[in-house]
C-alpha atoms as a PDB file:
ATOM      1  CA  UNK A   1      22.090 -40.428  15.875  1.00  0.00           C
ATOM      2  CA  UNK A   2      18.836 -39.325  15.069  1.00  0.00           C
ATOM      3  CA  UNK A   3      15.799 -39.003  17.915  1.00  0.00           C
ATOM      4  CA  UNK A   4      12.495 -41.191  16.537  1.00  0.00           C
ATOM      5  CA  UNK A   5       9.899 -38.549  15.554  1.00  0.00           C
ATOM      6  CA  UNK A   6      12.000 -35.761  15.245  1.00  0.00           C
ATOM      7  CA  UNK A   7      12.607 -34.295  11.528  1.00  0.00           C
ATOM      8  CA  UNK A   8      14.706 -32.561   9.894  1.00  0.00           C
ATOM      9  CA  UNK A   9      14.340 -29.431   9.535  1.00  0.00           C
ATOM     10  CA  UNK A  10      13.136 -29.216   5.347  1.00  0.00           C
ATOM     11  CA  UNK A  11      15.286 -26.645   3.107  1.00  0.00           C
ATOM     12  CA  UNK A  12      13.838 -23.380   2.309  1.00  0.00           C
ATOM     13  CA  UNK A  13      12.690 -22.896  -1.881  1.00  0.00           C
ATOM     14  CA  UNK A  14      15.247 -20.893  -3.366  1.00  0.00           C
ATOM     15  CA  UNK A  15      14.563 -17.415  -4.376  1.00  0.00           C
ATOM     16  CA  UNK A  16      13.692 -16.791  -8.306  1.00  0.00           C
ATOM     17  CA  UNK A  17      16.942 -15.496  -9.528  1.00  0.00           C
ATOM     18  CA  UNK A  18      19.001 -18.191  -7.598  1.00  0.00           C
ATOM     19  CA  UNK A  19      20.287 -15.385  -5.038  1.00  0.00           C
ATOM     20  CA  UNK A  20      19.713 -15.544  -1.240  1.00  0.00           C
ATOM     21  CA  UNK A  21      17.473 -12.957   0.010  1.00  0.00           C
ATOM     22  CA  UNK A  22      18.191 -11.340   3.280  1.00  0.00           C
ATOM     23  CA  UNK A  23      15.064 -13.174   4.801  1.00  0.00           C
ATOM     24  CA  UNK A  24      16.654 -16.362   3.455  1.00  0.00           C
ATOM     25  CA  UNK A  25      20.065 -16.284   4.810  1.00  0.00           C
ATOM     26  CA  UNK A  26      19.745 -17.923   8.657  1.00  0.00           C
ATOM     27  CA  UNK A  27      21.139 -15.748  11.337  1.00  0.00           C
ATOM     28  CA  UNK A  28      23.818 -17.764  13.533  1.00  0.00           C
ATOM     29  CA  UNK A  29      24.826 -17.008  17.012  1.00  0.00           C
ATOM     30  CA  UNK A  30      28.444 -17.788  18.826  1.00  0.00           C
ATOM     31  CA  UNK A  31      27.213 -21.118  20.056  1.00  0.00           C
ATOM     32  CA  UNK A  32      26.234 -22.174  16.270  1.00  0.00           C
ATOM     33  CA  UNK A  33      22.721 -22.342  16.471  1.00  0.00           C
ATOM     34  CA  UNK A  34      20.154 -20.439  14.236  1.00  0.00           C
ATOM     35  CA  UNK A  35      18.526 -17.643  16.012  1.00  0.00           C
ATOM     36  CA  UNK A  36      15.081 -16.091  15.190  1.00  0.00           C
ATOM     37  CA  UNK A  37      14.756 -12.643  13.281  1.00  0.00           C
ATOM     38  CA  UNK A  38      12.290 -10.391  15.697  1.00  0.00           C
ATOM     39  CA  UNK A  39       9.824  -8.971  14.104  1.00  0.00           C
ATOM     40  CA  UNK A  40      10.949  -5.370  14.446  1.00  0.00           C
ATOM     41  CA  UNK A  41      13.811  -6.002  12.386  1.00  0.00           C
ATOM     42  CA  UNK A  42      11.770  -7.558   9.578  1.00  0.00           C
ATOM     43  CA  UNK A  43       9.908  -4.079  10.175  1.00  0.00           C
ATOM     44  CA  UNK A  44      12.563  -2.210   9.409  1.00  0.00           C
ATOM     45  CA  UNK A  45      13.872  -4.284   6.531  1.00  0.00           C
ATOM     46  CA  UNK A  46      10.758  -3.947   4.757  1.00  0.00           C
ATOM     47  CA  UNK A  47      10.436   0.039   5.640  1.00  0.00           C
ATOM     48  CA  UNK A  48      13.954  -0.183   3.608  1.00  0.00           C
ATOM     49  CA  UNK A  49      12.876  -2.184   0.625  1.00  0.00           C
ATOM     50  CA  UNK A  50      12.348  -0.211  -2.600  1.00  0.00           C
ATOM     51  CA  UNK A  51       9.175  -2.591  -3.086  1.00  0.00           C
ATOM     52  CA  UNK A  52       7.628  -0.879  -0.584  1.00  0.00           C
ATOM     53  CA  UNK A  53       8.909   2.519  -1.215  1.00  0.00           C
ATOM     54  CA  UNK A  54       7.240   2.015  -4.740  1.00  0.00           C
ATOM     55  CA  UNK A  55       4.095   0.895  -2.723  1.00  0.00           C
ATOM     56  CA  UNK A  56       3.645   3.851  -0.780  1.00  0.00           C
ATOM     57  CA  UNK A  57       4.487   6.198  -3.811  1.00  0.00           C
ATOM     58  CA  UNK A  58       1.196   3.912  -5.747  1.00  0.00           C
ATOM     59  CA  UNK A  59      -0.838   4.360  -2.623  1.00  0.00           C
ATOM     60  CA  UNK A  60       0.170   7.818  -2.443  1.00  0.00           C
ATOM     61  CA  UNK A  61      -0.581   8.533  -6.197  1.00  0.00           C
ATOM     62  CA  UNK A  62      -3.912   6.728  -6.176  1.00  0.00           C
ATOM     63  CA  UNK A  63      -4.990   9.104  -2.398  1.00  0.00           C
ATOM     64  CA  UNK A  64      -4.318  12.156  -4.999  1.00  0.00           C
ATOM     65  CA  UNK A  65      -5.838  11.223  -7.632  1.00  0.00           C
ATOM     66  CA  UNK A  66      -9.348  10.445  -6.095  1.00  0.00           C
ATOM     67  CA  UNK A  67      -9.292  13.427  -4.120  1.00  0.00           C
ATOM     68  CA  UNK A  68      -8.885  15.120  -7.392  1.00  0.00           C
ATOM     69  CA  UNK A  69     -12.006  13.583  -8.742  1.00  0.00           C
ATOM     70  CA  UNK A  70     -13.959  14.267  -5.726  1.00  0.00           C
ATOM     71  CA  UNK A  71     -12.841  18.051  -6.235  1.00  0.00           C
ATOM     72  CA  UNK A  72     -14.114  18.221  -9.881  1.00  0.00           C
ATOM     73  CA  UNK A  73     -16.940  16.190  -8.783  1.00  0.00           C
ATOM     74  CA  UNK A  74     -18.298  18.628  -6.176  1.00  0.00           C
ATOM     75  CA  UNK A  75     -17.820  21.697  -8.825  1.00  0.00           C
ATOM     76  CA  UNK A  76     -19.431  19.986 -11.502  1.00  0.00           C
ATOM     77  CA  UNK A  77     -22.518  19.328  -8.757  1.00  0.00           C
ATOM     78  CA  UNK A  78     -22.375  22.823  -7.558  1.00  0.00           C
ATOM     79  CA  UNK A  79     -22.033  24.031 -11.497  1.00  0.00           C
ATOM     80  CA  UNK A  80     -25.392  22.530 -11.962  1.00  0.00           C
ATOM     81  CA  UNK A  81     -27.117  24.208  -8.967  1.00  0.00           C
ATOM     82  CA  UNK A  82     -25.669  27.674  -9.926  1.00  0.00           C
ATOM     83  CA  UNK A  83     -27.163  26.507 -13.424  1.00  0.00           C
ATOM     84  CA  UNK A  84     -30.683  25.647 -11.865  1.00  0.00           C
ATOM     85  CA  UNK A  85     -30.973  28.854  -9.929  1.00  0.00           C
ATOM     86  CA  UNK A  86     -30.138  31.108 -12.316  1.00  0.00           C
ATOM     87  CA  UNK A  87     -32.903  29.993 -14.710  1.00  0.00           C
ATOM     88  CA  UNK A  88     -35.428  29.973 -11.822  1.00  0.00           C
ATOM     89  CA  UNK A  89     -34.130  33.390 -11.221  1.00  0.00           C
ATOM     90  CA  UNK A  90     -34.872  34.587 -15.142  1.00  0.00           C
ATOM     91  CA  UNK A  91     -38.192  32.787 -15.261  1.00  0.00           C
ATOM     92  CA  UNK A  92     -39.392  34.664 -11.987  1.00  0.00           C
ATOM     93  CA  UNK A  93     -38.127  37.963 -13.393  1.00  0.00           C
ATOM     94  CA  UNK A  94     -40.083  36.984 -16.736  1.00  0.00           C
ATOM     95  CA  UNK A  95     -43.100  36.483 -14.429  1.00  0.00           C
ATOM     96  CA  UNK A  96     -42.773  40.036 -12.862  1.00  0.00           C
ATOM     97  CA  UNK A  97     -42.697  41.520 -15.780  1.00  0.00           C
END
């Protein structure tokens, strides 16, 4: 007995390797009917997920390596100054003599 207008609800795509993902599987209550994950629990299922684990050790990685390059970058400017003065320094001293 189906209501006119109402659809069925279509099937999810299955996963890649043909195994239910967590997300996938529906969630059933006593009564029978499927409830809704809440979003704090999809929070803390992707907080667990070695994907993301691996995406804060990349971010992590990347944040320390550019801070490393602005490091060197900032010695090799002030390396150049030092350079500058102290041949301003000998060409004034040439001067006074």
């Amino acid at each position: 007995m189906s209501l006119s207008g109402v659809r069925p609800p279509r099937p999810q795509p299955p996963s890649i390797n043909g195994n239910l993902r967590m997300i996938d599987r529906p969630i059933v209550c006593q009564t029978g009917y499927r409830m809704r994950r809440s979003h704090l629990s999809q929070l803390s299922d992707m907080w667990t997920s070695s994907k993301w684990c691996y995406c804060l050790i990349c971010v992590a990685v990347m944040l320390i390596l550019l801070i490393v390059i602005l490091i060197f970058s900032f010695l090799v400017q002030q390396n150049r100054t030092l350079q500058r003065l102290v041949e301003e320094l000998r060409e004034r001293q040439e001067k006074t003599k």
